[in-house]
Protein backbone atom coordinates (compact mmCIF):
# COMPACT_ATOMS: atom_id res chain seq x y z
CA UNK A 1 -17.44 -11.78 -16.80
CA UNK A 2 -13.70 -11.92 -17.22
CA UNK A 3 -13.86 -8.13 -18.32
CA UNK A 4 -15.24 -7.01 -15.91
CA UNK A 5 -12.82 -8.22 -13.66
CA UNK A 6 -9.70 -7.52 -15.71
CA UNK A 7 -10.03 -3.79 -14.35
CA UNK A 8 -10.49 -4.42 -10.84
CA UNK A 9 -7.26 -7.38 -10.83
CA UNK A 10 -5.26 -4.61 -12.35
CA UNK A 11 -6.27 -2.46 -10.11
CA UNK A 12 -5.61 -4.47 -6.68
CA UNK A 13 -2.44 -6.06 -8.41
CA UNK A 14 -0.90 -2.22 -9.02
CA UNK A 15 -2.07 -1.65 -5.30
CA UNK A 16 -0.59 -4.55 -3.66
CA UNK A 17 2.90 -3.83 -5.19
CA UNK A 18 2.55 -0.73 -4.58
CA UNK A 19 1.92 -1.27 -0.66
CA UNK A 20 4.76 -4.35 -0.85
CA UNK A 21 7.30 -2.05 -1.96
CA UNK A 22 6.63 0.71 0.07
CA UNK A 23 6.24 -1.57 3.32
CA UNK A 24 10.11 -3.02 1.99
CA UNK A 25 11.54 0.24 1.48
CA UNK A 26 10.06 1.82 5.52
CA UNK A 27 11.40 -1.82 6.74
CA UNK A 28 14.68 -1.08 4.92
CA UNK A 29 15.34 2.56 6.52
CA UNK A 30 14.40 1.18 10.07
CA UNK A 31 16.76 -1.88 10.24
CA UNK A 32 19.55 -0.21 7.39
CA UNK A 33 19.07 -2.88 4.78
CA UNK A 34 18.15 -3.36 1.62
CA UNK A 35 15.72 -5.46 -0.49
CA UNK A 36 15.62 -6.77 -4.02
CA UNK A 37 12.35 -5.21 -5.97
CA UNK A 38 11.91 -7.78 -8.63
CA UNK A 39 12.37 -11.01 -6.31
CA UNK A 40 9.61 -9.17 -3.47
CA UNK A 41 7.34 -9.13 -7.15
CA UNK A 42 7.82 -11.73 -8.08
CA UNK A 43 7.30 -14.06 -5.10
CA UNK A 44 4.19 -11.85 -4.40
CA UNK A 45 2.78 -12.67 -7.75
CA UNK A 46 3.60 -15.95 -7.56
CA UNK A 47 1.63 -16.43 -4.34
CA UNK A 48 -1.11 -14.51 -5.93
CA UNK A 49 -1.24 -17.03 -8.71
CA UNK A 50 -1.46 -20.20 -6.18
CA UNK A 51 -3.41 -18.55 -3.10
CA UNK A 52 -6.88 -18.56 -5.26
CA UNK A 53 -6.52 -22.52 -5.80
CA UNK A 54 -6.75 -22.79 -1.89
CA UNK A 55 -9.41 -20.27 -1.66
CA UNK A 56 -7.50 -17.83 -0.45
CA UNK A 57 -7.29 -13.67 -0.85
CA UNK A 58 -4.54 -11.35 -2.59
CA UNK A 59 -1.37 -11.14 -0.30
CA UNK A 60 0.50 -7.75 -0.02
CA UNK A 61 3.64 -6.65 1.84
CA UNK A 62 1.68 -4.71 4.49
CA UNK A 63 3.59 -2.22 6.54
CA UNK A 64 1.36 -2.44 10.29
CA UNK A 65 2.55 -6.36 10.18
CA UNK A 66 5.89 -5.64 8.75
CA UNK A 67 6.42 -2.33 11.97
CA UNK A 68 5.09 -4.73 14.39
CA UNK A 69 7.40 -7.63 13.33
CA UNK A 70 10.71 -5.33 13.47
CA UNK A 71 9.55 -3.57 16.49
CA UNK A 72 9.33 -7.02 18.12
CA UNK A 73 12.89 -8.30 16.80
CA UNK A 74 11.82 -9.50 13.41
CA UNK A 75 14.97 -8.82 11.19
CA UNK A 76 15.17 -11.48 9.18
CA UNK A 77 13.13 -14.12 6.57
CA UNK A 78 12.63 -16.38 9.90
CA UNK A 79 10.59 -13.44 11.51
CA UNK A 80 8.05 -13.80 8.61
CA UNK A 81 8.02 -17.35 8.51
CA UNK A 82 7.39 -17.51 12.15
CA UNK A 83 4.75 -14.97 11.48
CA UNK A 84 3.25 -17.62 8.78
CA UNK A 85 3.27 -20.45 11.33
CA UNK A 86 1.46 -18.28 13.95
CA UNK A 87 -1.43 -17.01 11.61
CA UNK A 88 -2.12 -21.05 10.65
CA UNK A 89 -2.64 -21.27 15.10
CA UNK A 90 -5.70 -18.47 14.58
CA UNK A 91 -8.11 -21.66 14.86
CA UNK A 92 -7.04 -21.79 18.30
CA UNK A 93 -8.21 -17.99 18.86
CA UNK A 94 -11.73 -18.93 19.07
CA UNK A 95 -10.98 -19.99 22.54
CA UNK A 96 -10.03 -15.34 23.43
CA UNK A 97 -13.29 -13.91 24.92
CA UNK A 98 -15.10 -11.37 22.46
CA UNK A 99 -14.76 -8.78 25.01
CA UNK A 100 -10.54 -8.93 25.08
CA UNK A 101 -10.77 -8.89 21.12
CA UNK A 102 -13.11 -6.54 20.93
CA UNK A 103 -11.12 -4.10 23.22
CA UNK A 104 -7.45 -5.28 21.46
CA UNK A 105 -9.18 -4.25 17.77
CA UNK A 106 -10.62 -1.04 19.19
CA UNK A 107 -6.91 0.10 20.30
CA UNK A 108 -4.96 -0.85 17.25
CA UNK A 109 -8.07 0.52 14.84
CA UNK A 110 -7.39 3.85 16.88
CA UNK A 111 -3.45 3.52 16.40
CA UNK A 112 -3.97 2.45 12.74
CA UNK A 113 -6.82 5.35 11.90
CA UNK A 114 -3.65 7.68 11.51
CA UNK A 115 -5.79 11.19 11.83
CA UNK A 116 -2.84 13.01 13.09
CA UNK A 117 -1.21 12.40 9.96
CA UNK A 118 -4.73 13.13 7.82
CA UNK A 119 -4.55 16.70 9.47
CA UNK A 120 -0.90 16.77 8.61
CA UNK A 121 -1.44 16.26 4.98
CA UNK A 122 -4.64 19.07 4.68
CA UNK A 123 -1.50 21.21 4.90
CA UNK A 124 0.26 20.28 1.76
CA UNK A 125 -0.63 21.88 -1.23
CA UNK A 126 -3.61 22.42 -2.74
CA UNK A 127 -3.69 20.07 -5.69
CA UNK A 128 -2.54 17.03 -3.02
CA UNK A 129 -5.40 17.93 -0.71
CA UNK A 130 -7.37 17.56 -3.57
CA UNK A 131 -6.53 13.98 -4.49
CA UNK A 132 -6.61 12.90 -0.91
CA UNK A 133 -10.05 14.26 -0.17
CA UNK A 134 -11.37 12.82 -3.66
CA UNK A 135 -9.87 9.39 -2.87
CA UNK A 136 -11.28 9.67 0.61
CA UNK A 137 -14.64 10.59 -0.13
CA UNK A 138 -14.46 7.95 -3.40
CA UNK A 139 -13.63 5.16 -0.95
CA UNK A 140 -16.42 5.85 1.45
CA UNK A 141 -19.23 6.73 -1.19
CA UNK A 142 -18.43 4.02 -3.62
CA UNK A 143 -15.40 1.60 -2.75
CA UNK A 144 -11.61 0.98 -3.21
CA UNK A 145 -11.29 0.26 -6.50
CA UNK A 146 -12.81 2.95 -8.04
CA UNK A 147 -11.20 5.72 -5.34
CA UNK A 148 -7.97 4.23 -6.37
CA UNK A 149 -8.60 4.66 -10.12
CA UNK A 150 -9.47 8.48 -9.72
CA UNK A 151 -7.08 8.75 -7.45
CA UNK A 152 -4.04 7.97 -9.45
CA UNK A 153 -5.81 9.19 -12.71
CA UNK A 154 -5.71 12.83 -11.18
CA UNK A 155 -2.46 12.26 -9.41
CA UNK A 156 -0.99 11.58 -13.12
CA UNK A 157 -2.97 14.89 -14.44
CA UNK A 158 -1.78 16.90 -12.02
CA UNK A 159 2.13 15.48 -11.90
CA UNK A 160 1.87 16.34 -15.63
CA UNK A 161 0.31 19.61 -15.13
CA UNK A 162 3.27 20.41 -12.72
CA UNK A 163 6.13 19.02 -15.00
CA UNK A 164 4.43 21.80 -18.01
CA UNK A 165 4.32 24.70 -15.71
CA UNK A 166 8.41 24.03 -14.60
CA UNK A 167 9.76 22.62 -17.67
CA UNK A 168 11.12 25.38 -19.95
CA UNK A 169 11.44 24.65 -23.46
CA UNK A 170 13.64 27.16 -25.97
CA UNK A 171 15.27 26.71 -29.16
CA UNK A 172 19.14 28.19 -29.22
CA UNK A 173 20.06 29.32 -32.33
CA UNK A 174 24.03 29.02 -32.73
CA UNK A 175 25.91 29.85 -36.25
CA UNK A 176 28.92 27.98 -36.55
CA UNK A 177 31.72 30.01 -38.45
């Protein structure tokens, strides 16, 4: 059993960083700052290690939370905490109508869809289309985990295939008098 899942914690672990430090560095070009790598990692996997004993999920930096805080304001640690305090409220959201929920998630699933961006890519080149569309059609067919694994496993192939065709190799043959 705990094979089997050894893959897929990898797998969301490399993800999760991943998106963390990525959200960071977006968060650090909009308000010109700077964040430390190894203690956003490590505080991530420590809550990682402690969420499961409360029955919670895997937590990840993630950048529509992280925009929407700093577009508000949010600068600072106190933004995030105040974020914390608000998401242990949600019991309290049972009291919104489904209709004004159902209308708020249908806007920001629109915003979030990012299609203008999808067409954007299609004109990169070839080999990038390629991974996106794989990873894409991986994700819907089958799930995350797997589109994630092919994903980077071509990404790697083809970074390597890229670094061969530009990297120049030639032995210089010098006699010293």
């Amino acid at each position: 059993a705990v094979r089997n899942l050894f893959p897929v914690a990898v797998t969301i672990a490399l993800l999760g960083a991943i998106e963390s430090l990525l959200s960071a560095t977006v968060a650090d070009g909009v308000i010109e700052d700077r964040h430390d790598s190894n203690t956003e990692l490590i505080a991530q996997g420590a809550a990682n290690l402690l969420t499961p004993l409360f029955g919670g999920i895997p937590a990840t930096g993630a950048i529509a939370r992280t925009m929407t805080n700093i577009n508000n304001g949010g600068r600072t640690p106190v933004a995030g905490i105040i974020h914390a305090v608000v998401l242990l409220l949600m019991p309290l959201s049972q009291n919104i109508p489904m209709a004004c929920l159902a209308g708020v998630l249908a806007v920001v699933a629109y915003n979030m869809s990012g299609w203008r961006t999808f067409k954007a890519l299609l004109r990169n080149p070839r080999s990038d289309v390629a991974v996106l569309l794989i990873t894409f059609f991986l994700t819907v067919v089958f799930d995350l985990t797997i589109a994630i694994e092919v994903g980077l496993l071509i990404a790697c192939v083809l970074f390597m295939k890229r670094v061969m065709e530009t990297t120049e190799i030639s032995v210089i043959r010098d006699e010293i008098d």
